[in-house]
Protein backbone atom coordinates (compact mmCIF):
# COMPACT_ATOMS: atom_id res chain seq x y z
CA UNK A 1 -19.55 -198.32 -178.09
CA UNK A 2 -20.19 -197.06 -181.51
CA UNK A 3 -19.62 -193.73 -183.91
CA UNK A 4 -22.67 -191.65 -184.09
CA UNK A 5 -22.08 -191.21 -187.66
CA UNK A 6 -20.41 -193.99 -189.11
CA UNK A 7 -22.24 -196.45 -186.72
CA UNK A 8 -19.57 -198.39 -186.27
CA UNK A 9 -17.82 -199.97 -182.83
CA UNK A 10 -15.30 -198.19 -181.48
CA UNK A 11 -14.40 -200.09 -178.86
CA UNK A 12 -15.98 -202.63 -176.32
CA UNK A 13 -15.52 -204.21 -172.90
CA UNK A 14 -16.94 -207.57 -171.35
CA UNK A 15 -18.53 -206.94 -167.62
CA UNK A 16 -18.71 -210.07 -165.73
CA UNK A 17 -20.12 -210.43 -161.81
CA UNK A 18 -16.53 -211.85 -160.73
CA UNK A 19 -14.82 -208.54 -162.49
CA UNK A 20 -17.11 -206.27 -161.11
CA UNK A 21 -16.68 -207.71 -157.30
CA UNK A 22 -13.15 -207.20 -158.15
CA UNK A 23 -12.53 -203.63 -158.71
CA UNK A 24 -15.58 -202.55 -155.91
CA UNK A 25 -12.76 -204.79 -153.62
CA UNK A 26 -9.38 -202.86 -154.73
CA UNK A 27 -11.29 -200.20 -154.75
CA UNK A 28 -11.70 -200.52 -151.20
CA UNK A 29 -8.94 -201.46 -150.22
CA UNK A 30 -7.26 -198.20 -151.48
CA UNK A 31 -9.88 -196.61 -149.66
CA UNK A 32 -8.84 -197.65 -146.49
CA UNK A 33 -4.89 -197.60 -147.56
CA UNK A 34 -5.42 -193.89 -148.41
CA UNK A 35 -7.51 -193.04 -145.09
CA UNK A 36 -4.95 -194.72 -143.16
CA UNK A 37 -1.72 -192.75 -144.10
CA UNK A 38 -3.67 -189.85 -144.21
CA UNK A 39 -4.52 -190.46 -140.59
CA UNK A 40 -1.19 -191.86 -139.30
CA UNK A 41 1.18 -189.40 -141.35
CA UNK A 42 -0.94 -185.98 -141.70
CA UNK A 43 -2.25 -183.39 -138.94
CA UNK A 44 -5.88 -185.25 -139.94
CA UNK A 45 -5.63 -187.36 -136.62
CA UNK A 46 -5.81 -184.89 -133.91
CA UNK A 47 -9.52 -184.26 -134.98
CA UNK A 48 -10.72 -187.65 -134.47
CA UNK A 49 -11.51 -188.58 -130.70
CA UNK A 50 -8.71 -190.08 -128.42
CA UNK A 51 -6.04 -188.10 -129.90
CA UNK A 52 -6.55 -184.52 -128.62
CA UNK A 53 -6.02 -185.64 -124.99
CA UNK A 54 -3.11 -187.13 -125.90
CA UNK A 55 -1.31 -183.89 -127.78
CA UNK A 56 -2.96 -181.64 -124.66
CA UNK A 57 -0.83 -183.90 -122.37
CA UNK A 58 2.06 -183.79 -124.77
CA UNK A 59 2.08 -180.31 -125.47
CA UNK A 60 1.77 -179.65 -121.26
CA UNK A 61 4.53 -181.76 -120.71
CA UNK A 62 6.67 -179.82 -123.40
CA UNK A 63 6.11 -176.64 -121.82
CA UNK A 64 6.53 -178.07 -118.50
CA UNK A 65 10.13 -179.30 -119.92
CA UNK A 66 10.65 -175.45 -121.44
CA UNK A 67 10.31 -174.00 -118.02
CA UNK A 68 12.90 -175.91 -116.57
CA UNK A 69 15.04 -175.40 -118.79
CA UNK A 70 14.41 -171.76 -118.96
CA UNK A 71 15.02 -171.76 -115.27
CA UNK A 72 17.91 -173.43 -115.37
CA UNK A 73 19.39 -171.20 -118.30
CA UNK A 74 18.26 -168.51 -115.63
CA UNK A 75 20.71 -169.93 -112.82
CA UNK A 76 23.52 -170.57 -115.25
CA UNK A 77 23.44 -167.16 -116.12
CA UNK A 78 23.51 -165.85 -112.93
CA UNK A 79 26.35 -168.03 -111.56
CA UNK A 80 28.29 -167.45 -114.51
CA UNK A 81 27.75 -163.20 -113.84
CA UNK A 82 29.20 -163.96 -110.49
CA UNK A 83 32.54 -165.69 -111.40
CA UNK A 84 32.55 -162.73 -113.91
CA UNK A 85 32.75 -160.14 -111.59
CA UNK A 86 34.57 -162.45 -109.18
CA UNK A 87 37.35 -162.67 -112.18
CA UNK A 88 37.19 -158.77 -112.68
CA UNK A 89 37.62 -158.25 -108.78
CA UNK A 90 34.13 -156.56 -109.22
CA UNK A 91 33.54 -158.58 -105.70
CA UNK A 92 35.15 -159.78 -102.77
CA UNK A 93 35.08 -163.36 -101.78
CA UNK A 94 35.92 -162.57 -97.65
CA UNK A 95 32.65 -160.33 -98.13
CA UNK A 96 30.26 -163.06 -99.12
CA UNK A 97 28.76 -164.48 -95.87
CA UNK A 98 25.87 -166.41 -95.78
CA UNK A 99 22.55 -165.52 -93.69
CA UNK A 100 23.25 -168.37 -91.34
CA UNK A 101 26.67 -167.79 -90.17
CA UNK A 102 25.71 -164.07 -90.03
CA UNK A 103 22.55 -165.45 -87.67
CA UNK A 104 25.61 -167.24 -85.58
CA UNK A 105 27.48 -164.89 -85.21
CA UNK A 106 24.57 -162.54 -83.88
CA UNK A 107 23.61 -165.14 -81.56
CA UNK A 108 26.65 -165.42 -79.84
CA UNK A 109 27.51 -161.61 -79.53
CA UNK A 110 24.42 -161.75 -77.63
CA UNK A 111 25.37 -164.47 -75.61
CA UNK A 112 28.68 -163.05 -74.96
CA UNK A 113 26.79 -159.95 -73.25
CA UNK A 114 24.37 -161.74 -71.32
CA UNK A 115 26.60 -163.51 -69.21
CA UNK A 116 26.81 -162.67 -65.65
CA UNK A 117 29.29 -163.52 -62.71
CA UNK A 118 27.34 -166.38 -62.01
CA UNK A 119 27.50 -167.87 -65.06
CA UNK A 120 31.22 -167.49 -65.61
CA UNK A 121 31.92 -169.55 -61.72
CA UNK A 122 29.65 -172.43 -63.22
CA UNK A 123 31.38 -172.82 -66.32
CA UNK A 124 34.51 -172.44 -64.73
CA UNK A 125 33.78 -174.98 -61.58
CA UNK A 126 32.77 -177.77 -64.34
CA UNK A 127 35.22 -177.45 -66.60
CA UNK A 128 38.06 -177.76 -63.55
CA UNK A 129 35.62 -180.91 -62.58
CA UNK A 130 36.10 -182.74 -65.82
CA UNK A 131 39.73 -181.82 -66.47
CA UNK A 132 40.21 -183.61 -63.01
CA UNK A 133 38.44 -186.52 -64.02
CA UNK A 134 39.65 -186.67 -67.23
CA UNK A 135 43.02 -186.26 -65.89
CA UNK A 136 42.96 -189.33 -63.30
CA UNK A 137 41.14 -191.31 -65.90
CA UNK A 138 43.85 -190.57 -68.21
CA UNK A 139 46.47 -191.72 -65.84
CA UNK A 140 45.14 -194.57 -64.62
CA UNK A 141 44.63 -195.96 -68.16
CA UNK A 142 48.41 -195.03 -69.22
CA UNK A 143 49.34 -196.79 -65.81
CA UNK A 144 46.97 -200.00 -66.20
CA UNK A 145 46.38 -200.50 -69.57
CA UNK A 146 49.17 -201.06 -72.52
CA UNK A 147 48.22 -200.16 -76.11
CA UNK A 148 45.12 -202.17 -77.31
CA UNK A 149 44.33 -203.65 -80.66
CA UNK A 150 40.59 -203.23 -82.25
CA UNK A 151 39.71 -207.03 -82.38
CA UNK A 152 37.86 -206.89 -85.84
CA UNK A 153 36.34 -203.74 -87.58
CA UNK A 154 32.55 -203.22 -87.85
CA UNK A 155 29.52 -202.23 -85.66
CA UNK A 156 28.79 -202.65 -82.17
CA UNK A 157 25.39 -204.29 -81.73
CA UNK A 158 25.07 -204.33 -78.39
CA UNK A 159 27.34 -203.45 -75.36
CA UNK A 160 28.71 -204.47 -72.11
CA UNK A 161 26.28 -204.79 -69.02
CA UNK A 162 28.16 -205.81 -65.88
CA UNK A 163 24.91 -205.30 -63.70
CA UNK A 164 22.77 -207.47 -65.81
CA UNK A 165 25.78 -210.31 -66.32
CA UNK A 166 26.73 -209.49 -69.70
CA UNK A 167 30.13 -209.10 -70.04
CA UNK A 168 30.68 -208.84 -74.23
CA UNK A 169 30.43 -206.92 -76.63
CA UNK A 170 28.88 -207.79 -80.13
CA UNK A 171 30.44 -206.64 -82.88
CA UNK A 172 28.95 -206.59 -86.34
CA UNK A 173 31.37 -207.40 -89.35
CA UNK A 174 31.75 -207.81 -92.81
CA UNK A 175 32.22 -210.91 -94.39
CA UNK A 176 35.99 -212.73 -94.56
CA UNK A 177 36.71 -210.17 -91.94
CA UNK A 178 40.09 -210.75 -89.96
CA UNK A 179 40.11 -211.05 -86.40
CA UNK A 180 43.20 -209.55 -84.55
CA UNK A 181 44.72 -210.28 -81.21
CA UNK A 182 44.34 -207.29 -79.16
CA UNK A 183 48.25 -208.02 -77.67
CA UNK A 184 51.09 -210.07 -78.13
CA UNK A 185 50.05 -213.59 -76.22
CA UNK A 186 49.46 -217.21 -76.52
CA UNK A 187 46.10 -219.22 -78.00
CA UNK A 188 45.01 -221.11 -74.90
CA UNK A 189 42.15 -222.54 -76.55
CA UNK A 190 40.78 -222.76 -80.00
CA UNK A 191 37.57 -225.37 -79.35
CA UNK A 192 34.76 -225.74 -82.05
CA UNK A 193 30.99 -224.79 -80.48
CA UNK A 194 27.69 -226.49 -81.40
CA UNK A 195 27.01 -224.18 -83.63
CA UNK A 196 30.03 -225.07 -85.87
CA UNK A 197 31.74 -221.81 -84.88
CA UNK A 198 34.60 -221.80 -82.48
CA UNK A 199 35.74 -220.30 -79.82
CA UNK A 200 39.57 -218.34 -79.27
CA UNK A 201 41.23 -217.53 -76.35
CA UNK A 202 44.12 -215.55 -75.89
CA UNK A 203 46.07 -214.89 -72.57
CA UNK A 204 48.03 -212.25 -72.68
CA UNK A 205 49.65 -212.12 -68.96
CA UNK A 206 47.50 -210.11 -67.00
CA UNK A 207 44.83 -210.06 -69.54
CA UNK A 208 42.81 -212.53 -71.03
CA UNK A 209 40.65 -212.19 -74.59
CA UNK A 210 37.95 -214.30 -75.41
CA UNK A 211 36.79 -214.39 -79.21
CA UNK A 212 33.42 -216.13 -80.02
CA UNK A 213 31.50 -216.79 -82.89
CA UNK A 214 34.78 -216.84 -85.45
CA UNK A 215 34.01 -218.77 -88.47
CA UNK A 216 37.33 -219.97 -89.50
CA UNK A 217 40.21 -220.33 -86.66
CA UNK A 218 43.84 -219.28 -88.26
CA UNK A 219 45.69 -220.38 -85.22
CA UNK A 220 45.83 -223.16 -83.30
CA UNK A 221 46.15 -223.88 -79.61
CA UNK A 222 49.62 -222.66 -77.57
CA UNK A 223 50.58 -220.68 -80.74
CA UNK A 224 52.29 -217.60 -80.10
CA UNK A 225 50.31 -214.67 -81.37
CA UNK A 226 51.43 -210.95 -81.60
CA UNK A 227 49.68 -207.97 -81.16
CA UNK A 228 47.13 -207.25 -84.28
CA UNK A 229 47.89 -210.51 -85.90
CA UNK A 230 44.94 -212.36 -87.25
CA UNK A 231 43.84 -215.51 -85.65
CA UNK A 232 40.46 -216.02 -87.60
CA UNK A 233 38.10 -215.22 -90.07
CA UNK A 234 34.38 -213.88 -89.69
CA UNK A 235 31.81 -214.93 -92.40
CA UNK A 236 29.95 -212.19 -91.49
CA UNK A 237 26.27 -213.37 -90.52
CA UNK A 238 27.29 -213.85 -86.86
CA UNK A 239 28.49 -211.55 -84.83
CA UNK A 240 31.90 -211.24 -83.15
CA UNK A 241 31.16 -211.70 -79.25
CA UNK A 242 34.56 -210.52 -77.64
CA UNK A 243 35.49 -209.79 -73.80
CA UNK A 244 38.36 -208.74 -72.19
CA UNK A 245 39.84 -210.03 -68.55
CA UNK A 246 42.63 -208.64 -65.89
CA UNK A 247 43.71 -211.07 -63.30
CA UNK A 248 39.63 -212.31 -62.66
CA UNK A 249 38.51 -208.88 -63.45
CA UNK A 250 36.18 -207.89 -66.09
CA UNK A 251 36.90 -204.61 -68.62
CA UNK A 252 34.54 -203.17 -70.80
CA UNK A 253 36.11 -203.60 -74.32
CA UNK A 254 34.54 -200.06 -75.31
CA UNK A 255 36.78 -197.94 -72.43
CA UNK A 256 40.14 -199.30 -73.23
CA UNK A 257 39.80 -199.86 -77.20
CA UNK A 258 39.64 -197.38 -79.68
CA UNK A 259 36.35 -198.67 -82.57
């Protein structure tokens, strides 16, 4: 470049192809650097497509998450009005009753005065009936039957069926659960099944106890066993079949043992 009036150079520069590909390149690349933070880090995005359904879904979610929390501000308010004026004695906690029990109550007043003469003789004729039977079943279990061990805790499966010749129950367990001897007695026979779990016996002198499926025996045969001490182990993926004997006689496990 030169002076207009002293025609001389001022200064100069040397354009070459390779120099000129270079700067149209950085040049570019800033470009792109520039549109790109002013897309990721600036307001800029939401007008380019994609991004406004996005922010619409973010923004409904955020007012979504204001409304519950206003509501629950709401309810927290309230509750904390009523211990107020439950602290001030503003309010009486025996006078707070709830619709139901006030629905209850209702109901039976109006029970109460529609029974008739009739009425009353039923209800009194069955309730002399069961406390007779209840009374001679209760004595003839104090009279036959001594206090009973629960043989192993868990779930019965399936009961007793004297008509259809099942005489267990099965009782569902835990694993490494203990099983007790109902009473005090000796192990008449502790014999390994084909299934690799064995089988106890227990006679107890009238009764008899019969404990299949145990995984692990803990006494042996003629050992002397007292009443609720463990004799074996369940592993807890079979299930304890137990029955109880008198003299030949079965008993349903479920009427003389409390599960």
């Amino acid at each position: 470049m030169l002076d207009d009036i002293t025609l001389r150079e001022v200064f100069h520069f040397r354009v070459s192809l390779l120099g000129a590909i270079s700067m149209i390149t950085l040049s570019i690349i800033a470009l792109i650097v520039l549109l790109s933070v002013l897309i990721v880090y600036t307001p800029l995005r939401n007008i380019l497509p994609g991004y406004s359904a996005s922010l619409r879904q973010q923004l409904v979610q955020e007012s979504a998450r204001v409304d519950s929390l206003q509501a629950d501000l709401t309810l927290q308010r309230q509750y904390l009005d009523v211990i107020k004026q439950l602290t001030a004695g503003d309010i009486e906690t025996d006078s707070v009753r709830s619709l139901d029990s006030l629905q209850r109550v209702e109901r039976a007043q109006i029970l109460e005065q529609q029974r008739n003469e009739v009425t009353e003789a039923f209800i009194a004729q069955y309730e002399q009936k069961e406390h007779e039977r209840l009374s001679l079943y209760e004595n003839a279990l104090s009279k036959t039957m001594p206090q009973l061990y629960r043989p192993v805790r868990g779930v019965i499966m399936q009961s007793a069926e004297p008509d259809e010749h099942q005489y267990a129950v099965w009782v569902k367990t835990a694993r490494n659960e203990n099983v007790l001897s109902i009473m005090r007695g000796h192990v008449v026979l502790a014999e390994r099944a084909e299934d690799n779990t064995y089988t106890l016996i227990v006679q107890h002198t009238p009764y008899m106890s019969i404990y299949r499926h145990v995984a692990k025996p803990l006494k042996i045969q003629g050992a002397l066993v007292e009443a609720g001490e463990a004799i074996g182990i369940m592993d807890g993926e079979k299930e304890l079949v137990f029955e109880i004997w008198e003299a030949g006689r079965f008993v349903n496990p479920e009427e003389v043992i409390v599960w």
